[in-house]
Protein backbone atom coordinates (compact mmCIF):
# COMPACT_ATOMS: atom_id res chain seq x y z
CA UNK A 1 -73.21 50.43 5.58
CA UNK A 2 -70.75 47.12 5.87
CA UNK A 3 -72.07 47.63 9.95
CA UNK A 4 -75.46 47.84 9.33
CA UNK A 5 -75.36 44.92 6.78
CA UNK A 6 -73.91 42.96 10.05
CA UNK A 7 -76.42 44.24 12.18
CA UNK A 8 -79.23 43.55 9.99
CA UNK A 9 -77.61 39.99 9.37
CA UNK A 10 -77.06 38.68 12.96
CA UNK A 11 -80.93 40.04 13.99
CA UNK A 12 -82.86 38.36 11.59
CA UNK A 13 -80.08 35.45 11.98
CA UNK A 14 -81.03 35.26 15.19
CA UNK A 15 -83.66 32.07 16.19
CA UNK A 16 -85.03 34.24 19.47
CA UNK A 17 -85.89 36.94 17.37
CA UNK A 18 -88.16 34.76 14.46
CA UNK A 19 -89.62 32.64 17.51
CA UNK A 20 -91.02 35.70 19.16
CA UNK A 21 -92.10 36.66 15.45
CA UNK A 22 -93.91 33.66 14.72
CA UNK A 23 -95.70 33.63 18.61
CA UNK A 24 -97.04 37.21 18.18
CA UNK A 25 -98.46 37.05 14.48
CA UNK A 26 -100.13 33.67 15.91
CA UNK A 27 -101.84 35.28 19.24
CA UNK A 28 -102.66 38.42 16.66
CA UNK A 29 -104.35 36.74 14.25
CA UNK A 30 -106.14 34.59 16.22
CA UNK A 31 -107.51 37.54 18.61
CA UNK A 32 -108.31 39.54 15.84
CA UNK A 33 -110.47 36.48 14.22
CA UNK A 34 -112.44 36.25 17.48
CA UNK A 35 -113.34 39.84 17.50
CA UNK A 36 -114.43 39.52 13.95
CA UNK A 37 -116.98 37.77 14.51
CA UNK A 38 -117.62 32.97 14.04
CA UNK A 39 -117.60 33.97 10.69
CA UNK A 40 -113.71 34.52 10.97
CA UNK A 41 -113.08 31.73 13.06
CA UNK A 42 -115.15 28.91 11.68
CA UNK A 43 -112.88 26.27 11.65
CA UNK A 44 -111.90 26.09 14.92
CA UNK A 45 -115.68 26.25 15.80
CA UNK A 46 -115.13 22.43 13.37
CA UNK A 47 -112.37 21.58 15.05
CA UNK A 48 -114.08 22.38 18.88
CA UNK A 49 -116.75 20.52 17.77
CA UNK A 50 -115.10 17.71 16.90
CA UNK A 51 -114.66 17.51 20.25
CA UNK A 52 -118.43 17.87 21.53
CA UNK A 53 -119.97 15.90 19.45
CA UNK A 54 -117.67 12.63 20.08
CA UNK A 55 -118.78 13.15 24.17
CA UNK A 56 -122.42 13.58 22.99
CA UNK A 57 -121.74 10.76 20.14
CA UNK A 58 -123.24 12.67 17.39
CA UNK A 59 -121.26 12.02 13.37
CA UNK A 60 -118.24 14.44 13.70
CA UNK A 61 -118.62 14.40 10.14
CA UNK A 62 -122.27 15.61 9.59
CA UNK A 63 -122.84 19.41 9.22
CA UNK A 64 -124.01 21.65 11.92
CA UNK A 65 -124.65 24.46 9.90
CA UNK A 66 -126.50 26.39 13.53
CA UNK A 67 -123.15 25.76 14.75
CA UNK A 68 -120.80 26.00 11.37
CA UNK A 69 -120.61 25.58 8.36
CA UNK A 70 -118.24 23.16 6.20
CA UNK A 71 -117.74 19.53 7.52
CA UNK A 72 -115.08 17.82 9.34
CA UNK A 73 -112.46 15.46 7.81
CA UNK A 74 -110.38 14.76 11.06
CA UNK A 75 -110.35 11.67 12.17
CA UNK A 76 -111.73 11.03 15.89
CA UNK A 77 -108.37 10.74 17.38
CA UNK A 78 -108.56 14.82 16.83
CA UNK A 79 -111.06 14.93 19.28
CA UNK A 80 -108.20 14.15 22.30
CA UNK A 81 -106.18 17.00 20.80
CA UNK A 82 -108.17 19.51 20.39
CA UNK A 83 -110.45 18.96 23.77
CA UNK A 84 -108.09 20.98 26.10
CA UNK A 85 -108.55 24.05 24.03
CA UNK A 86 -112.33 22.96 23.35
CA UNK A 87 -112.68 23.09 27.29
CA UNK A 88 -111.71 26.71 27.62
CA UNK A 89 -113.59 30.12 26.30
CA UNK A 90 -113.95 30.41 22.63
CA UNK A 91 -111.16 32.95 22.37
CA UNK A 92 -108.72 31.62 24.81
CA UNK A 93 -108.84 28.96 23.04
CA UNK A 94 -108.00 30.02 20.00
CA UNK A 95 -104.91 31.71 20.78
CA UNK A 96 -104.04 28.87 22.62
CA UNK A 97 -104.33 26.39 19.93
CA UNK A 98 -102.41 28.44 17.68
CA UNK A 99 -99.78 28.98 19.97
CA UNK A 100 -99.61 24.84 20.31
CA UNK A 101 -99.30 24.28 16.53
CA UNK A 102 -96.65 27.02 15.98
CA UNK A 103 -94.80 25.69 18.94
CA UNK A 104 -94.56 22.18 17.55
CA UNK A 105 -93.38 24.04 14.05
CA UNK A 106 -90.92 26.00 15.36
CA UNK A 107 -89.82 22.84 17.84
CA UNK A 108 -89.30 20.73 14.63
CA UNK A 109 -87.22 23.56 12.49
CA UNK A 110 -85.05 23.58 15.70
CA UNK A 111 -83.97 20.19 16.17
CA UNK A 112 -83.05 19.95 12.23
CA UNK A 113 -79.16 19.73 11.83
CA UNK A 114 -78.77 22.91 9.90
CA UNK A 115 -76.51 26.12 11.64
CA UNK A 116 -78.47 28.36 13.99
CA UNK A 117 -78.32 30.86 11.48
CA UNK A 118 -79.95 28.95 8.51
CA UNK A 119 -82.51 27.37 10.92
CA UNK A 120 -83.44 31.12 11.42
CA UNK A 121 -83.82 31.93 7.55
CA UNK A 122 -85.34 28.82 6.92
CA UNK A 123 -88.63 29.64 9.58
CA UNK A 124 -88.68 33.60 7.65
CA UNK A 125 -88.89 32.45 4.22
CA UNK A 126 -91.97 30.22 5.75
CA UNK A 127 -93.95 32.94 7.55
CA UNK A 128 -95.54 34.15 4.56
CA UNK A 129 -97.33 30.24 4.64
CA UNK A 130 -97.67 29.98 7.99
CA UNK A 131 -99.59 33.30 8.08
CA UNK A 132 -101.96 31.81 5.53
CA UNK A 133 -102.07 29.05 7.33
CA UNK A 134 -102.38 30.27 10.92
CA UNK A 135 -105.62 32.30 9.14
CA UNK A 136 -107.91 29.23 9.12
CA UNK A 137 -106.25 27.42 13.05
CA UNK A 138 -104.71 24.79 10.30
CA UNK A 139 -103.18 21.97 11.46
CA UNK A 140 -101.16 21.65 9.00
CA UNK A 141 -98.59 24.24 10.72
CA UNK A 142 -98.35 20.86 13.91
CA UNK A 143 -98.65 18.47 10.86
CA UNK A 144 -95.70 20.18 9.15
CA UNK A 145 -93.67 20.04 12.14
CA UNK A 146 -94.36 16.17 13.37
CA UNK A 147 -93.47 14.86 9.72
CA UNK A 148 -90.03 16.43 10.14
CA UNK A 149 -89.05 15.26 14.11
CA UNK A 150 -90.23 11.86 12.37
CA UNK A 151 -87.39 12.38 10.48
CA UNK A 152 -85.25 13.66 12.72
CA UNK A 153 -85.96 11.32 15.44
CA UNK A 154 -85.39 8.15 13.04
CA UNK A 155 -81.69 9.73 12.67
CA UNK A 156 -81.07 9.94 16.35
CA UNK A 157 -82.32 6.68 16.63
CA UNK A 158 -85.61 7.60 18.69
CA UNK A 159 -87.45 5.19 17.15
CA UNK A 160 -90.87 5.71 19.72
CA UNK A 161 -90.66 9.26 19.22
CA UNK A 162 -90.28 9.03 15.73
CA UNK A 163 -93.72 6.56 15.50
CA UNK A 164 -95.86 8.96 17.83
CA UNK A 165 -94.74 12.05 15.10
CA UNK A 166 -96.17 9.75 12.40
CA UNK A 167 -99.01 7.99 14.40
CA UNK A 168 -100.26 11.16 15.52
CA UNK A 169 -100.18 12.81 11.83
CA UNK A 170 -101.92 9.70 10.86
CA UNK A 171 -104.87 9.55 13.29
CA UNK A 172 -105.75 12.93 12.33
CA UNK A 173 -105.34 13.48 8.76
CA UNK A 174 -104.17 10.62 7.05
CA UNK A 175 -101.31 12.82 5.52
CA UNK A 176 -99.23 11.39 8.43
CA UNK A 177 -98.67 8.44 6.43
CA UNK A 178 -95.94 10.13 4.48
CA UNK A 179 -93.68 9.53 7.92
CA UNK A 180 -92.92 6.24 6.73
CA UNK A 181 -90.63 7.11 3.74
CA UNK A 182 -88.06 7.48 6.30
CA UNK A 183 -88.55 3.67 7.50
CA UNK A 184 -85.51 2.36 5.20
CA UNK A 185 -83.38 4.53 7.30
CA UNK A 186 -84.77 3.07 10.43
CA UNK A 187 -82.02 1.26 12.46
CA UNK A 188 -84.01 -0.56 14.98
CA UNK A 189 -87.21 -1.33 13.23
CA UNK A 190 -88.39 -4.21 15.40
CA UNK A 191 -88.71 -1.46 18.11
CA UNK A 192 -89.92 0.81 15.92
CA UNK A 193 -92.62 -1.51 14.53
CA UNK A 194 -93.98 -3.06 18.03
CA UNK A 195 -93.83 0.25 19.96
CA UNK A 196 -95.97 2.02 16.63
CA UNK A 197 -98.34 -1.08 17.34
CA UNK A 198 -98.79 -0.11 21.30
CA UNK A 199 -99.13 3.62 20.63
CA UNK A 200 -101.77 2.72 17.64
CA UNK A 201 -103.81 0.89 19.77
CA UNK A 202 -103.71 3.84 22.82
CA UNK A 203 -104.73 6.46 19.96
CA UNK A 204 -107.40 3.87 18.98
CA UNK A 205 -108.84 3.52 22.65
CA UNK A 206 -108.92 6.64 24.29
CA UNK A 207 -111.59 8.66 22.28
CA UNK A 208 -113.74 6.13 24.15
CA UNK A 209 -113.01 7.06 27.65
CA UNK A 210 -115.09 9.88 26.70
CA UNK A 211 -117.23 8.09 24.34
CA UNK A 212 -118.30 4.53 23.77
CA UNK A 213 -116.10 1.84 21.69
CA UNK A 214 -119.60 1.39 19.63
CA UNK A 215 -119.14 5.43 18.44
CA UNK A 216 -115.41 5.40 18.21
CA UNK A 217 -115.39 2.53 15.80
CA UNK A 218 -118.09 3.58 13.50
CA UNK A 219 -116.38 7.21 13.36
CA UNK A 220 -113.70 5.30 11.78
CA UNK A 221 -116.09 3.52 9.12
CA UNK A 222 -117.55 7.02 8.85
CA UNK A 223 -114.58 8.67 8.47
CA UNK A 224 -113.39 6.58 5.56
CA UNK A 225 -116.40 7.34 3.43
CA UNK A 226 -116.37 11.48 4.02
CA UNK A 227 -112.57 11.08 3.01
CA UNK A 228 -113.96 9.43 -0.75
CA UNK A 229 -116.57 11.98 -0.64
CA UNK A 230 -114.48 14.70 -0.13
CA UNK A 231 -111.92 13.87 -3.06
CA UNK A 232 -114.70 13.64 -5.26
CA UNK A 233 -116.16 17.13 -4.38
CA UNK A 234 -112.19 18.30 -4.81
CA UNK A 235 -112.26 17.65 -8.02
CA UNK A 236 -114.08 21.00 -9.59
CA UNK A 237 -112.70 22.67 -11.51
CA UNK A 238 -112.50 26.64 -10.22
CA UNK A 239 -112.78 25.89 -6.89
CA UNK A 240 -110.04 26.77 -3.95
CA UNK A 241 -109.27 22.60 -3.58
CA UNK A 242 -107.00 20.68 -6.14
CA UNK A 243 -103.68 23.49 -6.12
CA UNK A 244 -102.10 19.82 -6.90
CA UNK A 245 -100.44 18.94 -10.03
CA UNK A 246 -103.34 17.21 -10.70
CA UNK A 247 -105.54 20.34 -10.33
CA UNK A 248 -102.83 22.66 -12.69
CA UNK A 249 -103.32 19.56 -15.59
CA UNK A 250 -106.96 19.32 -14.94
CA UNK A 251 -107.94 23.29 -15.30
CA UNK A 252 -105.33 23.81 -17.89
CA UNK A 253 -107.46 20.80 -19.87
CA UNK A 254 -110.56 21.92 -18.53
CA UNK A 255 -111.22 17.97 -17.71
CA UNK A 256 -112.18 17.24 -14.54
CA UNK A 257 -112.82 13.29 -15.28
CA UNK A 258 -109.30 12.88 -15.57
CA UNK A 259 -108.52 10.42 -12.86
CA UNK A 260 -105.48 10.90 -9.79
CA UNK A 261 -104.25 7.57 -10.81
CA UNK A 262 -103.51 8.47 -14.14
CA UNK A 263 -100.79 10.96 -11.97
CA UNK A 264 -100.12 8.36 -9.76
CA UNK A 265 -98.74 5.97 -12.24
CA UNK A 266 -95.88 8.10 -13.15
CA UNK A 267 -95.66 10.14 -9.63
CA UNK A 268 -94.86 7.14 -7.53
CA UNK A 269 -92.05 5.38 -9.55
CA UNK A 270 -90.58 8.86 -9.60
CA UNK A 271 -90.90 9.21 -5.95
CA UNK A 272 -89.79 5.65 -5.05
CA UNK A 273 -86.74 5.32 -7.81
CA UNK A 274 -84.23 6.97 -5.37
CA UNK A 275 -84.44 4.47 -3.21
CA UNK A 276 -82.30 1.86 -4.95
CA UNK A 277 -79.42 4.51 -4.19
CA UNK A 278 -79.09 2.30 -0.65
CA UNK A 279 -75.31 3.48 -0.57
CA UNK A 280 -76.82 7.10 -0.14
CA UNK A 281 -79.38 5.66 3.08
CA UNK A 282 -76.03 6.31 5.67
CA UNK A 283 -75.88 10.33 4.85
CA UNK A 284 -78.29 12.74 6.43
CA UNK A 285 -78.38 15.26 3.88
CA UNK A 286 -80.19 12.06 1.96
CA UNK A 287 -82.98 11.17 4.39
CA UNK A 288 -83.81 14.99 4.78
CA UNK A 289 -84.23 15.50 0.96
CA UNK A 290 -86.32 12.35 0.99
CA UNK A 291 -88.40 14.16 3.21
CA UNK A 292 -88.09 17.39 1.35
CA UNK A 293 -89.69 15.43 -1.88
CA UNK A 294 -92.46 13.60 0.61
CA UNK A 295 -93.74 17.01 2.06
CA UNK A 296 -93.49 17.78 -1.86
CA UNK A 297 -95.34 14.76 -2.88
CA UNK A 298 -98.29 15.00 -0.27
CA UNK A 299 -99.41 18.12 -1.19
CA UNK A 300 -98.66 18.04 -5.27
CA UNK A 301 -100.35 14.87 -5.39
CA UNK A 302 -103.52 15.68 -3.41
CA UNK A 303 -107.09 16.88 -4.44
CA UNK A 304 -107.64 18.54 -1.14
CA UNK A 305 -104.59 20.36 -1.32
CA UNK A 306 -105.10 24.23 -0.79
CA UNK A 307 -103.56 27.26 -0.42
CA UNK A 308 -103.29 26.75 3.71
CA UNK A 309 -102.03 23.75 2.68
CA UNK A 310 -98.86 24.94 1.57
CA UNK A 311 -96.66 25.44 5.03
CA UNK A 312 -96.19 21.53 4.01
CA UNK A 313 -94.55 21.87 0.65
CA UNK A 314 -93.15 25.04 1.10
CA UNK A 315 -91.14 23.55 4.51
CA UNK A 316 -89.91 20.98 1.75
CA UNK A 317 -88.68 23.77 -0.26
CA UNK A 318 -86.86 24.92 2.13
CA UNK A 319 -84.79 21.84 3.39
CA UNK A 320 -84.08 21.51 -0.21
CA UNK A 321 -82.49 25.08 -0.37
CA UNK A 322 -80.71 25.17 2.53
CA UNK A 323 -79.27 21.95 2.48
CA UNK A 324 -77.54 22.80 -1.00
CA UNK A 325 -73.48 23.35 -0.89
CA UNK A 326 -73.98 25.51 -3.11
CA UNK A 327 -76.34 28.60 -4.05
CA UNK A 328 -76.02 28.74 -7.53
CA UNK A 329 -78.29 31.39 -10.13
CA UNK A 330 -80.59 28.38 -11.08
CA UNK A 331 -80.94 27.17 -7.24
CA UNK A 332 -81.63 31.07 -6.04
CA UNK A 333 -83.94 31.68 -8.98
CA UNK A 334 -86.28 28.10 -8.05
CA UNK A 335 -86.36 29.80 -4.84
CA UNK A 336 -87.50 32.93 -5.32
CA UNK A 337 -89.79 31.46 -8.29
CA UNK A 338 -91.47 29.67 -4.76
CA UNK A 339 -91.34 33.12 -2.88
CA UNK A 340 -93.00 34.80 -5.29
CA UNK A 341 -95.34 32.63 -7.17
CA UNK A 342 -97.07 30.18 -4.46
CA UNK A 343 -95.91 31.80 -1.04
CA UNK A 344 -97.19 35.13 -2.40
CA UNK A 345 -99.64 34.46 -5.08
CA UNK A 346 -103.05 34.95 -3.09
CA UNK A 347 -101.63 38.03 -1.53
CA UNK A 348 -102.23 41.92 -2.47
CA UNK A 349 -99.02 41.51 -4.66
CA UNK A 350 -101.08 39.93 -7.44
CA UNK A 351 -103.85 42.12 -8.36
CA UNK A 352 -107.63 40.31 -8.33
CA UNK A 353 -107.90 39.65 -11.96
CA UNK A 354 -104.80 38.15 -12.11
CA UNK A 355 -106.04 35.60 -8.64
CA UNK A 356 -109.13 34.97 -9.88
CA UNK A 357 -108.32 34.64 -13.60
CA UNK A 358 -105.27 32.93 -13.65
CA UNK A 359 -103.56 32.16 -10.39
CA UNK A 360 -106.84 30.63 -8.89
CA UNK A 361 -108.62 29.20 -12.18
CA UNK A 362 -105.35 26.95 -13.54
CA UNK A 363 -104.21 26.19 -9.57
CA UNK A 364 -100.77 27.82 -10.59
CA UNK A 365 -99.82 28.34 -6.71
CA UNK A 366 -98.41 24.81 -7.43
CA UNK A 367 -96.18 25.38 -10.48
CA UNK A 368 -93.13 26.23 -8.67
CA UNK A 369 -93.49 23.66 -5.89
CA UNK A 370 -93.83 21.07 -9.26
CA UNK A 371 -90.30 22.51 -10.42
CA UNK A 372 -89.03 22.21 -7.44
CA UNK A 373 -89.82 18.54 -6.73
CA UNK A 374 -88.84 17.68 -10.04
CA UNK A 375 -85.23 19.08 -9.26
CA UNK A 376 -85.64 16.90 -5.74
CA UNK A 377 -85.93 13.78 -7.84
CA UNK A 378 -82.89 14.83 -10.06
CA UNK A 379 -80.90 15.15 -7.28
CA UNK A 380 -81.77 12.68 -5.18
CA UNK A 381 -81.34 10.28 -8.15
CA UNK A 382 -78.06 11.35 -9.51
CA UNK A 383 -76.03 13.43 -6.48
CA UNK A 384 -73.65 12.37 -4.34
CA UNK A 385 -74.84 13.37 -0.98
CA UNK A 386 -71.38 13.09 1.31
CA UNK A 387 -69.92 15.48 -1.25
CA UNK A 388 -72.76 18.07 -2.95
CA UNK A 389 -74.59 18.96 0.58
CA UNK A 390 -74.16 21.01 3.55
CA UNK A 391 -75.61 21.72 7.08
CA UNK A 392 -73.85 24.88 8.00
């Protein structure tokens, strides 16, 4: 048994063996959407599109409902990402552009500073996520990923790398923003700074080497008012947007009105307060749970958050686990509280009443991911971080 337990231990320990894992659910799920049918792969029929439509300079934001249906929220930078998997057949494609966002996850779980062996656990207690995710071609799964080498390239002082992560994040989906919690840590931030402005301006320019500068700069007025249309929308209550804190208080009230600033005011200062801890900036352990309560933060306090959404906060869960010294009852239990509760509460494990009733109506995939980022805070606001935290 005590060989077995080894066995067992040193395969699923192994990084190899989780890569290959992660690659083959990826090129499954999106082959078995294509043979399904558009209805099973409509958003990356969105996301092609996005493409198309800036060469042909038609409103990426407009539906197309001959072609799809939902609308696009991307902004037109997208367009340069997506257009060498737009260029090839529907279902090479696909699979391709999976393959590219699980890559750039798995890349970014890799070069954090945790043992090989954690860095293994760590990308199995997120496959349950990233399946969901991987579902719908999200790219949240590349999102996910970028935010943390932002991180991780501020600490190895790779200050251009670190600004593409974010710029990239930001061009797209706005969410990128979040990058920039990690700027107090920034050693160089003149080079930082000039080299973000340079790479901002090439993102800005070349959806118009395939467009016009007239189209490209009214996507961007566009894309601002389909981004204050959509959080308005969000806010409903029963439907599959707002798993935010926001969304549990909101359902739970059955209030819709109530406002994301009213959240805000108290979710900020909570957010920002561990940053007067400037004796803390010089350990690691401290930027990474910084970012472990932004990935946190982005989703918890969003109206478009849903459940493919959560690869994001659930990564944050994770850095926060394994970066503790130690795994106490309380820490194990917040974690499988996660596992359980938002990784696996839209699965078969839950029976439909229970989704549609409860899980679904109150937004309760977020409770635990709430919990958790209000132990984050705690922490980050009262632990010593050269003593309490550990990489191997």
């Amino acid at each position: 048994m005590e060989k077995f337990k080894r066995n067992f231990l040193s395969f699923i320990g192994n990084y190899k063996i989780i890569f290959a894992v992660y690659v083959i659910i990826c090129v499954i799920t999106a082959v078995n959407n294509y043979y399904r049918g558009p209805q099973s792969y409509n958003n990356y029929l969105l996301f092609k599109y996005v493409y198309v439509h800036t060469v042909e300079q038609k409103n990426i934001f407009l539906q197309y409902p001959d072609l799809f249906f939902d609308s696009n929220h991307y902004g037109v930078f997208f367009s340069a990402l997506i257009a060498p998997f737009a260029l090839l057949q529907d279902g090479l494609g696909m699979v391709a552009w999976n393959i590219a966002n699980t890559l750039v996850f798995l890349f970014a779980i890799y070069k954090t500073p945790f043992s090989d062996q954690k860095k293994s656990f760590f990308a199995w207690l997120c496959l349950q996520e990233f399946i969901t995710a991987s579902l719908y071609y999200q790219f949240n799964i590349a999102l996910t990923g970028l935010l943390i080498l932002s991180a991780v390239y501020i600490y190895e002082r790779k200050e251009v790398q670190s600004v593409t992560a974010i710029l990239i994040g930001v061009f797209v989906k706005i969410y990128g923003i979040v990058g920039l919690t990690q700027f107090f840590f920034i050693k160089n931030k003149t080079k930082f700074i000039l080299s973000g402005l340079v790479i901002a301006g090439l993102f800005f320019v070349i959806p118009m080497i395939y467009s016009s500068p007239e189209f490209v700069t009214q996507c961007y007025a566009d894309w601002f008012h389909s981004l204050i249309e959509k959080n308005s929308e969000n806010q409903v209550l029963g439907n599959m947007q707002d798993i935010s804190l926001m969304g549990v208080v909101r359902r739970i009230l059955g209030d819709p009105s109530i406002s994301n600033l009213v959240f805000l005011a108290f979710g900020l200062p909570l957010f920002a307060l561990p940053y007067v801890r400037i004796k803390q900036y010089q350990h690691y352990a401290f930027q990474l749970m910084i970012l472990a309560s932004s990935l946190l933060f982005l989703v918890l306090f969003s109206s478009s958050s849903e459940s493919p959404t959560y690869i994001i906060a659930v990564t944050g869960v994770m850095i926060w686990y394994f970066l503790q010294k130690e795994k106490t009852p309380f820490v194990i239990g917040l974690l499988i509280f996660v596992i359980i509760f938002t990784c696996f509460s839209t699965s078969d494990l839950f029976p439909k009443f229970v989704k549609k009733n409860y899980i679904i109506k109150y937004s309760l995939k977020a409770v635990p991911c709430i919990v958790v980022w209000l132990r984050v805070c705690y922490e980050l606001l009262s632990k010593d971080f050269e003593k309490n935290y550990s990489f191997k």
